[in-house]
Protein backbone atom coordinates (compact mmCIF):
# COMPACT_ATOMS: atom_id res chain seq x y z
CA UNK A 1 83.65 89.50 85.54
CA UNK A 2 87.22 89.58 85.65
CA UNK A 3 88.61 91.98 88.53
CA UNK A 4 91.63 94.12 88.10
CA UNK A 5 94.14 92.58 90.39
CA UNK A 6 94.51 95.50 92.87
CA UNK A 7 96.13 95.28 96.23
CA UNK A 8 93.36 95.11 99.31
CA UNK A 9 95.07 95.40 102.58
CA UNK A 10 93.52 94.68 106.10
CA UNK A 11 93.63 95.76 109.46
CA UNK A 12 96.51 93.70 109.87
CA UNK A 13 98.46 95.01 107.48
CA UNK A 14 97.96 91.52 105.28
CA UNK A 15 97.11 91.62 101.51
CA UNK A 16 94.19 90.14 100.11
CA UNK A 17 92.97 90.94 96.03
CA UNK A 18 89.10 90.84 95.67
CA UNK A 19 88.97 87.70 94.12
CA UNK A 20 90.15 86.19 96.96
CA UNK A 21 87.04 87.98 99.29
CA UNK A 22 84.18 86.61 96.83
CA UNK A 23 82.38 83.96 99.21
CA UNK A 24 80.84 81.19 96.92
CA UNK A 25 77.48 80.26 97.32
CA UNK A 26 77.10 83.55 99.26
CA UNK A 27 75.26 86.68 98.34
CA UNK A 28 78.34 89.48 98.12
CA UNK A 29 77.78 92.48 99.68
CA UNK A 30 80.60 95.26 98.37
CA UNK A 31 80.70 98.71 100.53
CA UNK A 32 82.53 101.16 99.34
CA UNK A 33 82.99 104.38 101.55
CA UNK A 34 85.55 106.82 103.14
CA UNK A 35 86.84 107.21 106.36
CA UNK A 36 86.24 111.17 105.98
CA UNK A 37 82.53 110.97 105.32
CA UNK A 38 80.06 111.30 107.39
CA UNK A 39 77.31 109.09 105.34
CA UNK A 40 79.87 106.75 105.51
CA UNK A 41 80.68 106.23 108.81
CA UNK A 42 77.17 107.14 110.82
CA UNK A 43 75.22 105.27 108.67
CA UNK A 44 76.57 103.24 105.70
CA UNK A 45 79.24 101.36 108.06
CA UNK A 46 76.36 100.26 111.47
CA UNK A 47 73.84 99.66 108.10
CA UNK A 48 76.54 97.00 106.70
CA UNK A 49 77.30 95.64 110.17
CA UNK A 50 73.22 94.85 110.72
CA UNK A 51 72.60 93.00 107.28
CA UNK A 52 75.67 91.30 107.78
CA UNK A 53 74.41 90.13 111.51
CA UNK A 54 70.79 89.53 109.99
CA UNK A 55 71.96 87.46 107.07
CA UNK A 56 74.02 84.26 107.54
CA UNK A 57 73.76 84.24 103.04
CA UNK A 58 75.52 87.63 102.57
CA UNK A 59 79.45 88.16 102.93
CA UNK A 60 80.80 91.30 103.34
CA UNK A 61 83.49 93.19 102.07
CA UNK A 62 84.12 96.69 103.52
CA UNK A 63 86.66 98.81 101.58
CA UNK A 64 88.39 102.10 102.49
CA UNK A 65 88.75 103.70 98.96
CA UNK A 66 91.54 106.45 99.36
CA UNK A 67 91.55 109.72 97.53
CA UNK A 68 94.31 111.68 99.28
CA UNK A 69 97.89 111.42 97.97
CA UNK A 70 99.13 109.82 100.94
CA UNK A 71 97.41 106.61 102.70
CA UNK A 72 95.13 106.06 105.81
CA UNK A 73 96.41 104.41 108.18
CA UNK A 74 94.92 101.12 110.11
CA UNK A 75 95.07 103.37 113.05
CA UNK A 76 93.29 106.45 111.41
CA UNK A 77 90.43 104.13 109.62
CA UNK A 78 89.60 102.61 113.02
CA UNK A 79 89.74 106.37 114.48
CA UNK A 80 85.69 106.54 113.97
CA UNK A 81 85.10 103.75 115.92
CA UNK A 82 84.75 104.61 119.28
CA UNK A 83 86.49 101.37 120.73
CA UNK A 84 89.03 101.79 118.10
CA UNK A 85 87.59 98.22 116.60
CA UNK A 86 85.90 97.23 113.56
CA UNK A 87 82.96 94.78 114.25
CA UNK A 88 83.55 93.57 110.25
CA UNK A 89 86.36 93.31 108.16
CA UNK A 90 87.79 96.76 106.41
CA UNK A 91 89.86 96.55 103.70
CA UNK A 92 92.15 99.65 102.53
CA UNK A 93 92.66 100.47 99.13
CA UNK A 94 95.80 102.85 98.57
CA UNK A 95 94.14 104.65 95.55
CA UNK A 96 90.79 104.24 94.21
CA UNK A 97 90.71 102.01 91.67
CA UNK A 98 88.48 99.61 92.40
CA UNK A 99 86.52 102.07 93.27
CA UNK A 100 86.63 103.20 89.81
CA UNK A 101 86.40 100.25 88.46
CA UNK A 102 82.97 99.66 89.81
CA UNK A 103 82.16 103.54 88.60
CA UNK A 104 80.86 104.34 92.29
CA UNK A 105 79.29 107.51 92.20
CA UNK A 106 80.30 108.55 95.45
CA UNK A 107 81.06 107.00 99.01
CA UNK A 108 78.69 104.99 100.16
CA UNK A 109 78.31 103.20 97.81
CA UNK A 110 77.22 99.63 97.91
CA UNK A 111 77.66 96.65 95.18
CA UNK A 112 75.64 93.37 95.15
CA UNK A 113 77.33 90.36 93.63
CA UNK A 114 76.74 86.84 93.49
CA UNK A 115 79.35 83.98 93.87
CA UNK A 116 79.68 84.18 89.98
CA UNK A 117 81.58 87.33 90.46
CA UNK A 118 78.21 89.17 88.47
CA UNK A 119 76.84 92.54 89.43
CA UNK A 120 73.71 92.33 90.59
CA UNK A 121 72.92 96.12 91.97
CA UNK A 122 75.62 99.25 91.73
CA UNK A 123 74.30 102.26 93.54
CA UNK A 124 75.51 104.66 95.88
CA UNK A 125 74.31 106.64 98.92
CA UNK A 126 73.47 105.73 102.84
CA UNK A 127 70.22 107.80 103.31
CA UNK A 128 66.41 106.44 103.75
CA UNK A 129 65.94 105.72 99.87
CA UNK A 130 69.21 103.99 99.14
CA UNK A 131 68.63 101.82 102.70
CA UNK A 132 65.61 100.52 101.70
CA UNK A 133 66.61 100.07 97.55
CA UNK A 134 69.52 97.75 99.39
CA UNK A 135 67.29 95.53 101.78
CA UNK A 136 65.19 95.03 98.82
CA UNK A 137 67.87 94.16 96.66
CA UNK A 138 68.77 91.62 99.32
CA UNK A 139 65.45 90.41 99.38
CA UNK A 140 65.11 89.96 96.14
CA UNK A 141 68.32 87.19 96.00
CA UNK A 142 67.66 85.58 99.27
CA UNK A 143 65.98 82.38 98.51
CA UNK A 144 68.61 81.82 96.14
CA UNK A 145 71.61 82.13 98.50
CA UNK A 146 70.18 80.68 101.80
């Protein structure tokens, strides 16, 4: 898969494309979500942060997809953190194009890639039922990543 080349910037204010994220020989964990919601942030962001610690096979890429017409700052996506830290990695998107892109259905939403750059799972939500579809999806692609 061939990704549109679409300006990711971090934390740091330094810019990064996707291509450039993609781990090889890693299982690639995609989160898409939004600062604003709630899913998102409560539940989505610590679920991320746990498979990341409880997987040394899966990279993660965390990305801020923006649907205002002005852009979140570093400051205000770090706002929901009550250290004003990220444990992992966000990445800001100015528009949502990658979001598109990946036809997300809605933030979270979560994409599972290999180091082929192939879509392995697309599905959205940060609830019971979309927790466990992801640890199985996981699951499913360990032995081949670790």
């Amino acid at each position: 898969m061939i990704f549109p080349d679409i300006e990711l910037i971090d934390l740091k204010e330094e810019t990064h494309s996707l291509t450039s994220l993609i781990q090889k020989n890693k299982l690639n964990l995609i989160l898409f979500y939004n600062t604003n919601c709630l899913g998102c942030t409560g539940r989505a962001i610590p679920l991320a942060y746990k498979l990341h610690q409880q997987h040394s096979f899966l990279a993660l890429t965390v990305i801020h997809s923006n649907f205002r017409k002005t852009s979140f700052s570093g400051g205000e996506v770090l706002s929901v953190f009550t250290d004003q830290e990220s444990p992992i990695p966000i990445y800001r998107e100015s528009n949502h194009e990658l979001y598109d892109f990946f036809q997300c259905e809605g933030t979270p939403h979560w994409v599972l890639m290999n180091d082929k750059q192939e879509v392995l799972y697309s599905f959205f939500g940060s609830q019971d039922g979309a927790q466990m579809k992801l640890q199985y999806a996981i699951e499913e692609f360990a032995n081949e990543f670790s």
